[in-house]
PDB file of N, CA and C in Angstrom:
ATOM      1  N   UNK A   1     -12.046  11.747 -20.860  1.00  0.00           N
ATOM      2  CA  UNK A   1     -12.351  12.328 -19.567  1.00  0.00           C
ATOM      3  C   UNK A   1     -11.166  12.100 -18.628  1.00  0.00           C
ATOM      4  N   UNK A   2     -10.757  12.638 -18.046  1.00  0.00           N
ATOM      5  CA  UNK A   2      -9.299  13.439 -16.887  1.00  0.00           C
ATOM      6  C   UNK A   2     -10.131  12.762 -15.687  1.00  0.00           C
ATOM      7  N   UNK A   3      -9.379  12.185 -14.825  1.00  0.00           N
ATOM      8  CA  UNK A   3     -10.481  11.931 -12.817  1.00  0.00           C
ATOM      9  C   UNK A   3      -8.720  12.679 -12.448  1.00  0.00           C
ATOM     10  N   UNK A   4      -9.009  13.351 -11.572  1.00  0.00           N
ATOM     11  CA  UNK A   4      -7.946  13.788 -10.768  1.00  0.00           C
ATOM     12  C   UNK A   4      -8.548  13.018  -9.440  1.00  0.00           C
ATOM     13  N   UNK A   5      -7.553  11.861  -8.967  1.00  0.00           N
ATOM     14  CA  UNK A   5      -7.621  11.693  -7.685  1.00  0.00           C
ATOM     15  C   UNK A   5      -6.862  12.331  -6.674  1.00  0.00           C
ATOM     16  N   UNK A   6      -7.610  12.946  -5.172  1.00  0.00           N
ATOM     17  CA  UNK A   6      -6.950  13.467  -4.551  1.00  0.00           C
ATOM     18  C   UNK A   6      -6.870  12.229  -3.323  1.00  0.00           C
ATOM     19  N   UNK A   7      -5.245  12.389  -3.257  1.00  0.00           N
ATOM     20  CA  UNK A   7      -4.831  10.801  -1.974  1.00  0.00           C
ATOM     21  C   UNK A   7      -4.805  12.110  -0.964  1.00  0.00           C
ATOM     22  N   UNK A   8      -4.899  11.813   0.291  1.00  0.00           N
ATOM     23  CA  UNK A   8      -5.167  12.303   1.767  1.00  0.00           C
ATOM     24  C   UNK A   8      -3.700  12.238   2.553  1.00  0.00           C
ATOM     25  N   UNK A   9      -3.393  12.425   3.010  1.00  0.00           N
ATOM     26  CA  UNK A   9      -2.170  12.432   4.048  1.00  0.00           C
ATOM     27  C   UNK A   9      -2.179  11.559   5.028  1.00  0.00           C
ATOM     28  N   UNK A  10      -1.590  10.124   5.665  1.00  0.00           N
ATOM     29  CA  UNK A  10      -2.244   9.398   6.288  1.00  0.00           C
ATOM     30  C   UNK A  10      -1.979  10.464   7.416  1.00  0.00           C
ATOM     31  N   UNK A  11      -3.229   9.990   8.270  1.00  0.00           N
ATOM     32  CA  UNK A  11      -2.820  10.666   9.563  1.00  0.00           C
ATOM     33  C   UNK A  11      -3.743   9.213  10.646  1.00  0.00           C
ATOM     34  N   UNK A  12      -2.780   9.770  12.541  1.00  0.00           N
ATOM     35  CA  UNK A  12      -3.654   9.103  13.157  1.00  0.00           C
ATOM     36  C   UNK A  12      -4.741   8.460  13.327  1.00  0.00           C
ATOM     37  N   UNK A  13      -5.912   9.442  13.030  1.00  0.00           N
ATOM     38  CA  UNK A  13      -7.120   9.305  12.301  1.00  0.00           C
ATOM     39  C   UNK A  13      -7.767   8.299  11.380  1.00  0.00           C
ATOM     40  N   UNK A  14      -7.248   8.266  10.397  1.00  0.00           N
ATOM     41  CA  UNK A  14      -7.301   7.223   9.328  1.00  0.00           C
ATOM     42  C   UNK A  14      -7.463   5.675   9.645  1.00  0.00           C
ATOM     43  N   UNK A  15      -6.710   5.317  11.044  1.00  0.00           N
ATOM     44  CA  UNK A  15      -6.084   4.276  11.141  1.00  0.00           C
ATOM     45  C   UNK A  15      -7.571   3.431  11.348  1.00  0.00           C
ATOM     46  N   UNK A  16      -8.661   3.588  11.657  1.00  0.00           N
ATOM     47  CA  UNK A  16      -9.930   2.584  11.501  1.00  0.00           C
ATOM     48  C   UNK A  16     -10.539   1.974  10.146  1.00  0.00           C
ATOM     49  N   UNK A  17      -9.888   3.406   8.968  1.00  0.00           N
ATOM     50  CA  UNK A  17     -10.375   3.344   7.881  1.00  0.00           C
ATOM     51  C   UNK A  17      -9.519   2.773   7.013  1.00  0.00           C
ATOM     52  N   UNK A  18      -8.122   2.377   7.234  1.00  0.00           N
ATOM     53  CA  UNK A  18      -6.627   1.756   6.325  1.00  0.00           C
ATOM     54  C   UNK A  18      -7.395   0.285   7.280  1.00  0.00           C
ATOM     55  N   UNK A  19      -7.714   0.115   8.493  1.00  0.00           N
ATOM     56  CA  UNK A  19      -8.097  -1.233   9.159  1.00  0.00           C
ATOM     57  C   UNK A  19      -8.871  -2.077   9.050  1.00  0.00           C
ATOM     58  N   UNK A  20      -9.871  -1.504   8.655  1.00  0.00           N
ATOM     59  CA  UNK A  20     -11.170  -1.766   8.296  1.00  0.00           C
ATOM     60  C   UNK A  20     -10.723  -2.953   6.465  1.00  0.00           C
ATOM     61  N   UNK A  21      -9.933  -1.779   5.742  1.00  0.00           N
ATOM     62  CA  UNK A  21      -9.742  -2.935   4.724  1.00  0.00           C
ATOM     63  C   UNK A  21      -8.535  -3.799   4.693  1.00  0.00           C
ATOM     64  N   UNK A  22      -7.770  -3.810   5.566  1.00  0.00           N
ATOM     65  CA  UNK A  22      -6.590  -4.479   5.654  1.00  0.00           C
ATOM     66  C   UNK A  22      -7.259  -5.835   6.279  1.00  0.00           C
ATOM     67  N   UNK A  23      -8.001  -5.673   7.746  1.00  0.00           N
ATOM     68  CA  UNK A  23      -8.389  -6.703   8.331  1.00  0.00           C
ATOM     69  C   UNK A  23      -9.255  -7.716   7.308  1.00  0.00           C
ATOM     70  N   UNK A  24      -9.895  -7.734   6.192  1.00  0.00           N
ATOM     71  CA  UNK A  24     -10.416  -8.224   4.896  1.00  0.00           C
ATOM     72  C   UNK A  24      -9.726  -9.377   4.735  1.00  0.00           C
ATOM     73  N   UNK A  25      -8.195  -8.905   4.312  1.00  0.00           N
ATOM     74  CA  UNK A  25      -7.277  -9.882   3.736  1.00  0.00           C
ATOM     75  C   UNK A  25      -6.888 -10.399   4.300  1.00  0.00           C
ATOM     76  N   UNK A  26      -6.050 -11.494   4.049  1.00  0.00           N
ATOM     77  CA  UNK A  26      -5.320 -12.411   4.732  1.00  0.00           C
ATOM     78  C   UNK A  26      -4.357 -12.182   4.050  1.00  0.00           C
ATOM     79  N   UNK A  27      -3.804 -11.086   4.745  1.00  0.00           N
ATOM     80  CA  UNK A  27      -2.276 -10.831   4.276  1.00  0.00           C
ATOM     81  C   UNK A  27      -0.910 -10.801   5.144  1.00  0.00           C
ATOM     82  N   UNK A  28      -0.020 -11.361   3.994  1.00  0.00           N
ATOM     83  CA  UNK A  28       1.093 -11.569   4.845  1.00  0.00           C
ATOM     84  C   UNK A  28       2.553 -10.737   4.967  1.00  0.00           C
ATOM     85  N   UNK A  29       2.071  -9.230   4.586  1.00  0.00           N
ATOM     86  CA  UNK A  29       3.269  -8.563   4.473  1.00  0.00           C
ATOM     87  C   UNK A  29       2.696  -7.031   5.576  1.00  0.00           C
ATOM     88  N   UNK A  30       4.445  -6.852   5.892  1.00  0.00           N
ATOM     89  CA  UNK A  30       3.645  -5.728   6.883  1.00  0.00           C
ATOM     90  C   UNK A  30       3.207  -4.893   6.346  1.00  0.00           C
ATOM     91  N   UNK A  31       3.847  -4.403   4.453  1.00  0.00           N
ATOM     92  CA  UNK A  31       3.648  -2.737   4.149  1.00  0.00           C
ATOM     93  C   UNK A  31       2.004  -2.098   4.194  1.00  0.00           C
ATOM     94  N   UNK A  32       0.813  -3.269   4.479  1.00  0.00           N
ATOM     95  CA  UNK A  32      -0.307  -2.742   5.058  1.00  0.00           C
ATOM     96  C   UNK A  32      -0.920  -2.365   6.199  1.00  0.00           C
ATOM     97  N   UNK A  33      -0.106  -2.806   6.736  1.00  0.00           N
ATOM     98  CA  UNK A  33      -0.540  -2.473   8.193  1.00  0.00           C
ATOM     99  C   UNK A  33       0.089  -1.223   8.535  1.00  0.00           C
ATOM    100  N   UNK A  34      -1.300  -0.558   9.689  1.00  0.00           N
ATOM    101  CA  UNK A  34      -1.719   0.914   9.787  1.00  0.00           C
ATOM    102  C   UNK A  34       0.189   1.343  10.426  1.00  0.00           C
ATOM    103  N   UNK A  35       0.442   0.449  11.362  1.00  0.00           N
ATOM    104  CA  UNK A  35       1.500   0.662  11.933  1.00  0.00           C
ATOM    105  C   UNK A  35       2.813   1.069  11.439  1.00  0.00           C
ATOM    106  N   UNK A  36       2.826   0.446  10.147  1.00  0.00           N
ATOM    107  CA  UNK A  36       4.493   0.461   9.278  1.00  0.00           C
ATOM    108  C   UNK A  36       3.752   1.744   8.576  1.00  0.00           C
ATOM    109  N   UNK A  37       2.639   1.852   8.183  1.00  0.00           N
ATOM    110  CA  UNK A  37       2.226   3.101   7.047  1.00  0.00           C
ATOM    111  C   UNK A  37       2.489   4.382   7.929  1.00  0.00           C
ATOM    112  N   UNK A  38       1.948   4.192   8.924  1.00  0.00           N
ATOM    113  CA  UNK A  38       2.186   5.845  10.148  1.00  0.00           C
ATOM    114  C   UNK A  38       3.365   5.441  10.462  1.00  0.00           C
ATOM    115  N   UNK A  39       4.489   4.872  11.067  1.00  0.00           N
ATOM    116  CA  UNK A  39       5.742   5.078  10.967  1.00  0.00           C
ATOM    117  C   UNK A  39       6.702   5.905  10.073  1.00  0.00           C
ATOM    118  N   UNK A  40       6.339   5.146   8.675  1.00  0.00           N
ATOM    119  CA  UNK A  40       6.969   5.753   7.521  1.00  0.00           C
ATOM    120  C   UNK A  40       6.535   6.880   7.158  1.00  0.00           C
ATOM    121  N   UNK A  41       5.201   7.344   6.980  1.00  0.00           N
ATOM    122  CA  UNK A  41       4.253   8.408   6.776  1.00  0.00           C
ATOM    123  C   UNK A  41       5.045   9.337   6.257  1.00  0.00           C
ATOM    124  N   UNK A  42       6.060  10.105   7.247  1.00  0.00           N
ATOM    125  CA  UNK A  42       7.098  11.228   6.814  1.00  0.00           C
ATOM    126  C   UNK A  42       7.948  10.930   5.519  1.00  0.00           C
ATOM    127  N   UNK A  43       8.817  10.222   6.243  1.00  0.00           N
ATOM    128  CA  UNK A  43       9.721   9.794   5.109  1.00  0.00           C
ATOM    129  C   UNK A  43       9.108   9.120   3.620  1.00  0.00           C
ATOM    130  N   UNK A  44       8.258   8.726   3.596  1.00  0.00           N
ATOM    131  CA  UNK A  44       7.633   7.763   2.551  1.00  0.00           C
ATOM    132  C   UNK A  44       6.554   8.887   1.485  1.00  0.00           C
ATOM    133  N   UNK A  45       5.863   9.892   2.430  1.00  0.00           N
ATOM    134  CA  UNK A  45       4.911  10.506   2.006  1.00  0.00           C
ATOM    135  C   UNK A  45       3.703   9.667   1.691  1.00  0.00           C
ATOM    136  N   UNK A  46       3.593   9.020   2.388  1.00  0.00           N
ATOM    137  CA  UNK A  46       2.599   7.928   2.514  1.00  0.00           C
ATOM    138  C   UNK A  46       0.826   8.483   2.590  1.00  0.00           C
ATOM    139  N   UNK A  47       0.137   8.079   1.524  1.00  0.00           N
ATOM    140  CA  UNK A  47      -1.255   8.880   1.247  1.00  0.00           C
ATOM    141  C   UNK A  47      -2.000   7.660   0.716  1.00  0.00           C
ATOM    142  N   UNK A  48      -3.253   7.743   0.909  1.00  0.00           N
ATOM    143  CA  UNK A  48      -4.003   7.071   0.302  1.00  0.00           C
ATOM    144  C   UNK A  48      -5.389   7.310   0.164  1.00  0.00           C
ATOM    145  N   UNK A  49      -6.045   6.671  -0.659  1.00  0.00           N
ATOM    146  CA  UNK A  49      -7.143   7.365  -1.358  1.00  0.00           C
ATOM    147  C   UNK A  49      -8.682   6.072  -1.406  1.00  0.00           C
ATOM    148  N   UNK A  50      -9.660   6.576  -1.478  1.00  0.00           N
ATOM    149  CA  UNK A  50     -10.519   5.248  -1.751  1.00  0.00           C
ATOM    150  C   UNK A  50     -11.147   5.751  -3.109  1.00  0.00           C
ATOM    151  N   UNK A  51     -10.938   4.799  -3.850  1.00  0.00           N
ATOM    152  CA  UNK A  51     -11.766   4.565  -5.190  1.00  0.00           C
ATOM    153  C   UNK A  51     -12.320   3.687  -5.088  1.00  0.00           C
ATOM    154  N   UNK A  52     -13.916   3.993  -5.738  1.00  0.00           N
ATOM    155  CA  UNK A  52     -14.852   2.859  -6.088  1.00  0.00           C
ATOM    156  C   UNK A  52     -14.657   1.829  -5.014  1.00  0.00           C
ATOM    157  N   UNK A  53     -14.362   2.089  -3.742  1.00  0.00           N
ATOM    158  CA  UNK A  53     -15.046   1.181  -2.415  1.00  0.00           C
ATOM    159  C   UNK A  53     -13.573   0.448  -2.356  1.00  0.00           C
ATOM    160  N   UNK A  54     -12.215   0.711  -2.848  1.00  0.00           N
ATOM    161  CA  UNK A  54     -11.079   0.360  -2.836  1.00  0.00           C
ATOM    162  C   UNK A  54     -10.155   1.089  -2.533  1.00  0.00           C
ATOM    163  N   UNK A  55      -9.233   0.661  -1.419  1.00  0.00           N
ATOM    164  CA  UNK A  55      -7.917   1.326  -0.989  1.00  0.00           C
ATOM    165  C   UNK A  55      -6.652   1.693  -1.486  1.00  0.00           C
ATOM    166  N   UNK A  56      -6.238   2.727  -1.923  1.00  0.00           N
ATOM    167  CA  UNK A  56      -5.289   2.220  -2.833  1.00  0.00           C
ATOM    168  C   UNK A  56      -4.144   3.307  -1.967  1.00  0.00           C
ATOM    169  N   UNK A  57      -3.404   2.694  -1.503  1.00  0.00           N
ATOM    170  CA  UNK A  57      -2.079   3.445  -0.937  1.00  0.00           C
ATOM    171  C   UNK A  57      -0.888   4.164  -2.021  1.00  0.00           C
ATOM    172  N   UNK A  58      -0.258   5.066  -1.807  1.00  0.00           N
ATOM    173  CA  UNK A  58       0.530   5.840  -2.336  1.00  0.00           C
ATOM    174  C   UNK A  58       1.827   6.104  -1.524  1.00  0.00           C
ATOM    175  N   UNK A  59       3.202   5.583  -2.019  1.00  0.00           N
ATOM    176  CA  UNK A  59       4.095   5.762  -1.551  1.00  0.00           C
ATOM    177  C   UNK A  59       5.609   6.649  -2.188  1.00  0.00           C
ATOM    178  N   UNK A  60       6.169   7.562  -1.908  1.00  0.00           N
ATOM    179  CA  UNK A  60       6.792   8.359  -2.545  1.00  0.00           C
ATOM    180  C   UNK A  60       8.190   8.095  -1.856  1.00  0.00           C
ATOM    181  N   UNK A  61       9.099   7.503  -2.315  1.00  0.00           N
ATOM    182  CA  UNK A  61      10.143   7.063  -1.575  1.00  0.00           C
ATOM    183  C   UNK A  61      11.333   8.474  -2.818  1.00  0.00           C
ATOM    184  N   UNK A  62      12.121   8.920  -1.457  1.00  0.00           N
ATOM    185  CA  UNK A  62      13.002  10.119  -2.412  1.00  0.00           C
ATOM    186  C   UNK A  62      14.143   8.985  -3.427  1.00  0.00           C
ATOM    187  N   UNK A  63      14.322   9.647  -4.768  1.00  0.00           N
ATOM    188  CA  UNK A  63      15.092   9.221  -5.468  1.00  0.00           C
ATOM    189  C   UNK A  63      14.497   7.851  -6.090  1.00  0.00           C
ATOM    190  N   UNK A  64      13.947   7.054  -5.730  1.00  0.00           N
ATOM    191  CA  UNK A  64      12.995   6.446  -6.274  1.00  0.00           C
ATOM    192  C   UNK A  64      11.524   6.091  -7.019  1.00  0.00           C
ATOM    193  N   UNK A  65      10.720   6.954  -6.541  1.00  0.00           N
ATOM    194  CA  UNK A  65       9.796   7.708  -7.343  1.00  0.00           C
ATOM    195  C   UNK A  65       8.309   7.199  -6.605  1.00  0.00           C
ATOM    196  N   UNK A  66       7.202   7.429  -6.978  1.00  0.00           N
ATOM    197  CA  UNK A  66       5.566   7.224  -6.572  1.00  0.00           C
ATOM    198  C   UNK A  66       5.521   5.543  -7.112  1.00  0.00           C
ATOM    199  N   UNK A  67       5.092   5.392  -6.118  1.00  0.00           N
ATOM    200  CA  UNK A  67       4.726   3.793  -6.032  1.00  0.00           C
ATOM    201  C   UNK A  67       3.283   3.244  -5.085  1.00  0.00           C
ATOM    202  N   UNK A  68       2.496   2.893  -5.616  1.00  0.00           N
ATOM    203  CA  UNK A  68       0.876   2.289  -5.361  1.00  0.00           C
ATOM    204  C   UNK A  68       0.813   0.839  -4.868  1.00  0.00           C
ATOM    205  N   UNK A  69       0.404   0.309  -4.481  1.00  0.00           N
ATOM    206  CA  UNK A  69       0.491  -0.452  -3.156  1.00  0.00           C
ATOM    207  C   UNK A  69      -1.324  -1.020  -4.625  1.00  0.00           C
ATOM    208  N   UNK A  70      -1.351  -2.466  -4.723  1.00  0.00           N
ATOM    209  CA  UNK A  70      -2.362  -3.267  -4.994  1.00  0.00           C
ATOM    210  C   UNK A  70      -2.968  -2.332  -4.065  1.00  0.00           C
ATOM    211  N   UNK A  71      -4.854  -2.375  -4.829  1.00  0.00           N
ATOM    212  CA  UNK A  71      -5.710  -1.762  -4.027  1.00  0.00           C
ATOM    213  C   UNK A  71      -6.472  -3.115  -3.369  1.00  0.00           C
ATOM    214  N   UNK A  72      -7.003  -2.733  -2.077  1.00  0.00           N
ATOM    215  CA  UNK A  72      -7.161  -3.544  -1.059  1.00  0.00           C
ATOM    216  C   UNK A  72      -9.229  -2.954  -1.596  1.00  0.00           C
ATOM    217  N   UNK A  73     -10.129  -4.267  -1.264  1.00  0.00           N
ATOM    218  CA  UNK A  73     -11.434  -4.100  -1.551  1.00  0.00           C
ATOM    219  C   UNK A  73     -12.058  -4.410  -0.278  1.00  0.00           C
TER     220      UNK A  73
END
């Protein structure tokens, strides 16, 4: 069986719902926070998706390739 996940485009919007699971962790790096993700957004192509009640960010850096960010629960 194939799951096509579709990741979302971060937008303004989002930012209660990337917060909601960031504030969870006790984490100590910025690349979760809503702030560095909508900064980069453009350049990064920054998307993310919820599976099974988990966050899982998507980052597309040019010349470097798609890169997933640990999913946040």
């Amino acid at each position: 069986m194939i799951v096509i996940i579709n990741f979302k485009c971060l937008s303004i919007d989002d930012k209660d719902i990337i917060e909601k699971y960031v504030d969870k962790e006790n984490l100590e790096s910025y690349e979760y926070l809503f702030s560095s993700l909508y900064m980069w957004r453009k350049l990064n192509n920054v998307k993310y998706a919820l599976i099974n009640d988990a966050l899982v960010i998507e980052k597309n850096e040019e010349g470097k390739g798609t890169f997933y960010a640990q999913p946040l629960k």
